[in-house]
C-alpha atoms as a PDB file:
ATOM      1  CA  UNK A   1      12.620   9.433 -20.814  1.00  0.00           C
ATOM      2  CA  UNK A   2      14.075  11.971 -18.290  1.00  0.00           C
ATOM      3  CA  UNK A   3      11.762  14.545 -19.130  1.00  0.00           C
ATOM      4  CA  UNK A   4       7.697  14.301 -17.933  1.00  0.00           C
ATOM      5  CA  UNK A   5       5.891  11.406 -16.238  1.00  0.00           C
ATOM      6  CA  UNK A   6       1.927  11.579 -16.523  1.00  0.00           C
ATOM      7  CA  UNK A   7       2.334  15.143 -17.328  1.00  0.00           C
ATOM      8  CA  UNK A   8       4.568  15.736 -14.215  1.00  0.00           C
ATOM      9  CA  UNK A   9       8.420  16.669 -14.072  1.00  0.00           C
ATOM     10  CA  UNK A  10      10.377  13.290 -13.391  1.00  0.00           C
ATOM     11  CA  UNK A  11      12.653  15.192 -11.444  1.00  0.00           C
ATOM     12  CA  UNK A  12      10.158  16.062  -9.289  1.00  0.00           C
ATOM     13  CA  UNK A  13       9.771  12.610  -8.118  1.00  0.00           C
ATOM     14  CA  UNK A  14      12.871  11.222  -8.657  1.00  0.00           C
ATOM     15  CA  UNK A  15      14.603  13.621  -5.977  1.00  0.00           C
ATOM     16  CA  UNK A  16      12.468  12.342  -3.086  1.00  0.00           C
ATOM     17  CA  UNK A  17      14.135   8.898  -3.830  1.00  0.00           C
ATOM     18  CA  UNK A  18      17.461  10.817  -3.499  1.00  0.00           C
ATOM     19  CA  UNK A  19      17.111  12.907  -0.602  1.00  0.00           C
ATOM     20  CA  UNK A  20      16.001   9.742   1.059  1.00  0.00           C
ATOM     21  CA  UNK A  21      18.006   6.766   0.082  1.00  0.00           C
ATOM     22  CA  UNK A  22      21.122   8.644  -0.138  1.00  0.00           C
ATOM     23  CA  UNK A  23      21.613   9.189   3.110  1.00  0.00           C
ATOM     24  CA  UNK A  24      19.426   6.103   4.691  1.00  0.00           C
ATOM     25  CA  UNK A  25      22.082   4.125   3.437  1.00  0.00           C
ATOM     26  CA  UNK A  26      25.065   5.662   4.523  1.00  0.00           C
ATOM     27  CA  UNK A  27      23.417   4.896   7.606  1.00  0.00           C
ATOM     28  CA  UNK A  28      22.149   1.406   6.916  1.00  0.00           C
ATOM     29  CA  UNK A  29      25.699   0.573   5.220  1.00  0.00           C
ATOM     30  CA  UNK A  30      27.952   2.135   8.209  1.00  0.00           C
ATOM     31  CA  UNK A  31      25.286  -0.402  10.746  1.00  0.00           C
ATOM     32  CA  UNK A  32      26.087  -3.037   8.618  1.00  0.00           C
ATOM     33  CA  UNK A  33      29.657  -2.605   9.045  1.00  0.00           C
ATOM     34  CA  UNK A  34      29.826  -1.966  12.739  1.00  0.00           C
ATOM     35  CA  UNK A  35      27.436  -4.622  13.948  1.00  0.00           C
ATOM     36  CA  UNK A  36      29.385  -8.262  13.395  1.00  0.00           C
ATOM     37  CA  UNK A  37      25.724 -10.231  13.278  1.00  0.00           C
ATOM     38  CA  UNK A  38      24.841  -7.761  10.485  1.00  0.00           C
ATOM     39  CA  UNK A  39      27.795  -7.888   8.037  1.00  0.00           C
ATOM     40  CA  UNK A  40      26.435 -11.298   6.010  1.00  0.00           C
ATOM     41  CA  UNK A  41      23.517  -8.901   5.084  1.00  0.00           C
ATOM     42  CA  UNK A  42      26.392  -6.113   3.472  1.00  0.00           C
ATOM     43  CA  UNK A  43      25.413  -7.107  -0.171  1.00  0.00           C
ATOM     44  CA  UNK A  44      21.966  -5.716   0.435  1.00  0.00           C
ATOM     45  CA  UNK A  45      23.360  -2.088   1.723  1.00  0.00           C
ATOM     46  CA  UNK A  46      26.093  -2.205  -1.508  1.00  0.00           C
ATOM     47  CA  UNK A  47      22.969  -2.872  -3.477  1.00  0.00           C
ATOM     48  CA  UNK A  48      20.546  -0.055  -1.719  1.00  0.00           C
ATOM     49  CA  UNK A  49      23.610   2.280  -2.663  1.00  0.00           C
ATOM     50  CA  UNK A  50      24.061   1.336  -6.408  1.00  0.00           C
ATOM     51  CA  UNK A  51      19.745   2.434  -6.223  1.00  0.00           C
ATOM     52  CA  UNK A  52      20.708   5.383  -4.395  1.00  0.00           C
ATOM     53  CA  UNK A  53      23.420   6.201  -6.946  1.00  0.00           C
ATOM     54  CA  UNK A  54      21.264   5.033 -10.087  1.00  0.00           C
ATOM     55  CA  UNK A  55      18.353   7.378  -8.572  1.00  0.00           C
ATOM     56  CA  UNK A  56      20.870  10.402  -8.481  1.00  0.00           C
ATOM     57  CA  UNK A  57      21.241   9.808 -12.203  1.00  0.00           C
ATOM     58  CA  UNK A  58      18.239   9.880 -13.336  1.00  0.00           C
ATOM     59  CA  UNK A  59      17.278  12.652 -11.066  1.00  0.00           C
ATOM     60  CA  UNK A  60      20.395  14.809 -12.951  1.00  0.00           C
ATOM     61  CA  UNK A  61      19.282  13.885 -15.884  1.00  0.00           C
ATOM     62  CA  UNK A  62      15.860  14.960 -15.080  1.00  0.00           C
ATOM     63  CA  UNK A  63      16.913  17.555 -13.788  1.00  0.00           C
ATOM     64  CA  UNK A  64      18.882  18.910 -16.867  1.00  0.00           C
ATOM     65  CA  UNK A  65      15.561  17.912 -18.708  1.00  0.00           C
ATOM     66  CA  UNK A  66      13.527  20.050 -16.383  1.00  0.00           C
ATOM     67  CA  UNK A  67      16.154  23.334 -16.800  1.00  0.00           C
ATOM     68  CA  UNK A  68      15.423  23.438 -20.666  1.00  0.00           C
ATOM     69  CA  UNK A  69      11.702  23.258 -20.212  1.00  0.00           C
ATOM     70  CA  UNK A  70      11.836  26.159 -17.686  1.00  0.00           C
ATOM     71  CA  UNK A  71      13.929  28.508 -19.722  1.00  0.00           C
ATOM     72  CA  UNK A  72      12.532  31.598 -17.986  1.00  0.00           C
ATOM     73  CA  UNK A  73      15.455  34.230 -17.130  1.00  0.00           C
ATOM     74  CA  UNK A  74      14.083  35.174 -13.659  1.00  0.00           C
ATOM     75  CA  UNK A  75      14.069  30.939 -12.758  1.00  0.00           C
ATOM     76  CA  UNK A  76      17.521  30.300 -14.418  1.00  0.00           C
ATOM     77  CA  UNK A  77      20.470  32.192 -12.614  1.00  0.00           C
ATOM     78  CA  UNK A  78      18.734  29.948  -9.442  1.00  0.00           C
ATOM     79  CA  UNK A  79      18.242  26.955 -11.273  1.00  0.00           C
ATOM     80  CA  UNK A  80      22.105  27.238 -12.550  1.00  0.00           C
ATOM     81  CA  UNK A  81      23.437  27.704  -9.462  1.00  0.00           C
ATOM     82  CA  UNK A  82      21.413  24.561  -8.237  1.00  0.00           C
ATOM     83  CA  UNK A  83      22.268  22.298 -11.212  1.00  0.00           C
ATOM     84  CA  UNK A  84      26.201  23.154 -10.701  1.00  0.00           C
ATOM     85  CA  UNK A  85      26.113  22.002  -7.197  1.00  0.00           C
ATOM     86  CA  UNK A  86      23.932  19.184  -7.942  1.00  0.00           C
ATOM     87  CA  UNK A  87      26.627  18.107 -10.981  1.00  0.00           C
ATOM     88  CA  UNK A  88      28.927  16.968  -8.231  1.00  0.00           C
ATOM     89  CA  UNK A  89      25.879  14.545  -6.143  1.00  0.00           C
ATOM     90  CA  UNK A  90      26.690  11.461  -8.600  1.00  0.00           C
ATOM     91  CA  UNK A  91      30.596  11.058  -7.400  1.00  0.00           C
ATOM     92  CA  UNK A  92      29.009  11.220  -4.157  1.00  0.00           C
ATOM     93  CA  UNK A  93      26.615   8.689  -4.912  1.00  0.00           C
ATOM     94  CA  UNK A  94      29.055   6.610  -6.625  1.00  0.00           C
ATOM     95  CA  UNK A  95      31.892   6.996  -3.615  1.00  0.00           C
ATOM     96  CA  UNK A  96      29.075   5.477  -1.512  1.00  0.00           C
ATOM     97  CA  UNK A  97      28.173   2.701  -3.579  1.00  0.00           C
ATOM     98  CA  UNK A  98      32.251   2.090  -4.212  1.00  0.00           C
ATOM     99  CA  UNK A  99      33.066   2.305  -0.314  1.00  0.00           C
ATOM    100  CA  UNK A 100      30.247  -0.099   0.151  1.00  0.00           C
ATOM    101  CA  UNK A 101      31.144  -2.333  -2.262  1.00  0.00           C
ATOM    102  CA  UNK A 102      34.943  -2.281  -0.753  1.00  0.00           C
ATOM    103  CA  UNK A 103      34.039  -2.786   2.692  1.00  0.00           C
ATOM    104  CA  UNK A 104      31.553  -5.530   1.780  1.00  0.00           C
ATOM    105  CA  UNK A 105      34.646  -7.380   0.002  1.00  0.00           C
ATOM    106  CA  UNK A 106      37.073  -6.489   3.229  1.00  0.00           C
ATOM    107  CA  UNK A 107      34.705  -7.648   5.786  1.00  0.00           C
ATOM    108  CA  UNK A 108      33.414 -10.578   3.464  1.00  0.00           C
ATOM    109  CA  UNK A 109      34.321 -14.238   5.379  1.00  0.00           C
ATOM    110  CA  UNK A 110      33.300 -17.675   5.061  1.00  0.00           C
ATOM    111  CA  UNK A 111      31.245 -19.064   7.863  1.00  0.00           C
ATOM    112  CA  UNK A 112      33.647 -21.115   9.358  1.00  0.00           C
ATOM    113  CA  UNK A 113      36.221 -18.510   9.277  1.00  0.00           C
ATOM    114  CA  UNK A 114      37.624 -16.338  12.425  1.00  0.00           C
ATOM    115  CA  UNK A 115      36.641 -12.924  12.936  1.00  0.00           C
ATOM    116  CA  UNK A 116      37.003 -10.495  10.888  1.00  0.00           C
ATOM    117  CA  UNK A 117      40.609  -8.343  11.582  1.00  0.00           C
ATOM    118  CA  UNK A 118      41.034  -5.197  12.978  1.00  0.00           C
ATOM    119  CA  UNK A 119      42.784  -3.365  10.323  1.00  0.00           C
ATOM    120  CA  UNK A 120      39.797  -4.266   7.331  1.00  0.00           C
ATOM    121  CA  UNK A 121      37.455  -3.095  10.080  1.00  0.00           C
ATOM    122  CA  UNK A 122      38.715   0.229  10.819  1.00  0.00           C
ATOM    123  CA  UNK A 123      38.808   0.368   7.527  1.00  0.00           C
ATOM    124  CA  UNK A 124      35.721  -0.393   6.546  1.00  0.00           C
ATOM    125  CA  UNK A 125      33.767   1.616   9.426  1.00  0.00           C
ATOM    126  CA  UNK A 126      36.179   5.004   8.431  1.00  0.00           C
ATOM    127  CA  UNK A 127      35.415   4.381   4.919  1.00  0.00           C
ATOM    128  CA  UNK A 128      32.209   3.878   5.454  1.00  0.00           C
ATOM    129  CA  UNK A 129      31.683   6.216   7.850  1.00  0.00           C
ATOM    130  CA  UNK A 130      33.465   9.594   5.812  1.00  0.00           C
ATOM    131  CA  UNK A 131      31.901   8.653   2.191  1.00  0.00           C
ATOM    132  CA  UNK A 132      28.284   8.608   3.989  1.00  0.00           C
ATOM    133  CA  UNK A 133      29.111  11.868   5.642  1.00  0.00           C
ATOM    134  CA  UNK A 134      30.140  13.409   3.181  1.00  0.00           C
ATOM    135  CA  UNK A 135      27.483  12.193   0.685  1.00  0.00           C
ATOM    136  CA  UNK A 136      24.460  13.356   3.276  1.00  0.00           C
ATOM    137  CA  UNK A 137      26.241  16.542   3.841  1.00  0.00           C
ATOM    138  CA  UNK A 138      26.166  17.478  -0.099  1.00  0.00           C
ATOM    139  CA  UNK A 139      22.809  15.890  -0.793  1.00  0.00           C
ATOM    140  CA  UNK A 140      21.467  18.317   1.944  1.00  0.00           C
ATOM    141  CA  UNK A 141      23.204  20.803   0.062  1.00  0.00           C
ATOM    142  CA  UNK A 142      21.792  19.886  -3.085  1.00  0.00           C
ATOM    143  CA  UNK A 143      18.486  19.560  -1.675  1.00  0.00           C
ATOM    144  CA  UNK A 144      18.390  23.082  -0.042  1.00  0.00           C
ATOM    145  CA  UNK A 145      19.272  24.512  -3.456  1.00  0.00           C
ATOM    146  CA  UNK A 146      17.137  22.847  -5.277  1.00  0.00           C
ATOM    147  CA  UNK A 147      14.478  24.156  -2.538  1.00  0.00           C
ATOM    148  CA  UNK A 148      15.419  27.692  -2.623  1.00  0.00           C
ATOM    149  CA  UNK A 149      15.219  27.723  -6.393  1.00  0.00           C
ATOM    150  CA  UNK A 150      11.424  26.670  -6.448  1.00  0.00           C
ATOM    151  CA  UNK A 151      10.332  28.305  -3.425  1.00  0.00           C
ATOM    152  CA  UNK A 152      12.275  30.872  -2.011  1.00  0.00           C
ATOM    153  CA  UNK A 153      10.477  33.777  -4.390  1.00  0.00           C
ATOM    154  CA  UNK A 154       7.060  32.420  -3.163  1.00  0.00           C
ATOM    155  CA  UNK A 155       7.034  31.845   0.313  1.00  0.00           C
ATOM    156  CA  UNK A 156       8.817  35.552   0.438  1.00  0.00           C
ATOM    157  CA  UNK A 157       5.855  37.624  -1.864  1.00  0.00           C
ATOM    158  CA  UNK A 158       3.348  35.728   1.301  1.00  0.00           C
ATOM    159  CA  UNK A 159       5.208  37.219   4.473  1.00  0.00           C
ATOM    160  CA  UNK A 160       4.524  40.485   5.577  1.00  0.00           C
END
């Protein structure tokens, strides 16, 4: 399932999806939290991050998929180094989609309620706010890894 796709790695395609939805919606999520005429549309950023995180499954699993099918000792040492860091991208995901989830329930109000307090919105924009941080940080990590390992050996035999 995790393995080819019309002949083509899955993980291949599935880490676009994760290099851009990862950190889109700690962005998306963090403007959803800060702007008060946004927060009734929270759901949709808790739901955007449970993709994001689902996505960084299936691209480790793909991934793992695509490490046994290029078993070629010059690739691997990279490739290992890549898939370790990468190992840790799903708590990252899943942080996201958890502090999402929590600030949707903090910040959550019926319509004819006051505004929402202080305290649940610092909250909610710090937790928010770190989690997407730190998520973007290591899926830039990840991603420049994951880079190096395909293409470093390449684009250095071109240069002169």
């Amino acid at each position: 399932m995790f393995d080819l796709f019309n002949g083509m790695p899955v993980h291949a395609l599935v880490v676009h999806a994760v290099v851009v939805l990862l950190p889109l919606m700690a962005v998306v999520t963090v403007a959803f939290v800060i702007r008060p005429r946004w927060r009734r549309e929270l759901p949709w950023a808790v739901l955007g991050n449970l993709l994001a995180a689902l996505a960084t499954f299936a691209a480790m699993q793909s991934g793992e998929q695509l490490q046994t099918r290029l078993s070629n000792p010059d690739f691997a040492p990279v490739a290992e180094d890549h898939g370790n860091i990468a190992a840790l991208l799903i708590y990252f995901a899943f942080g996201q989609f958890l502090a999402s989830l929590i600030a949707w329930l903090l910040l959550r109000t019926k319509d004819d309620a006051p505004r929402t307090s202080a305290p649940k919105l610092v909250t909610s924009v710090v937790l928010t706010l770190a989690v997407g941080v730190a998520a973007s940080a290591w899926t830039y990590r990840v991603g420049d890894s994951g880079a190096e390992a395909v293409w470093k050996d390449k684009i250095a035999s071109t240069e002169q």
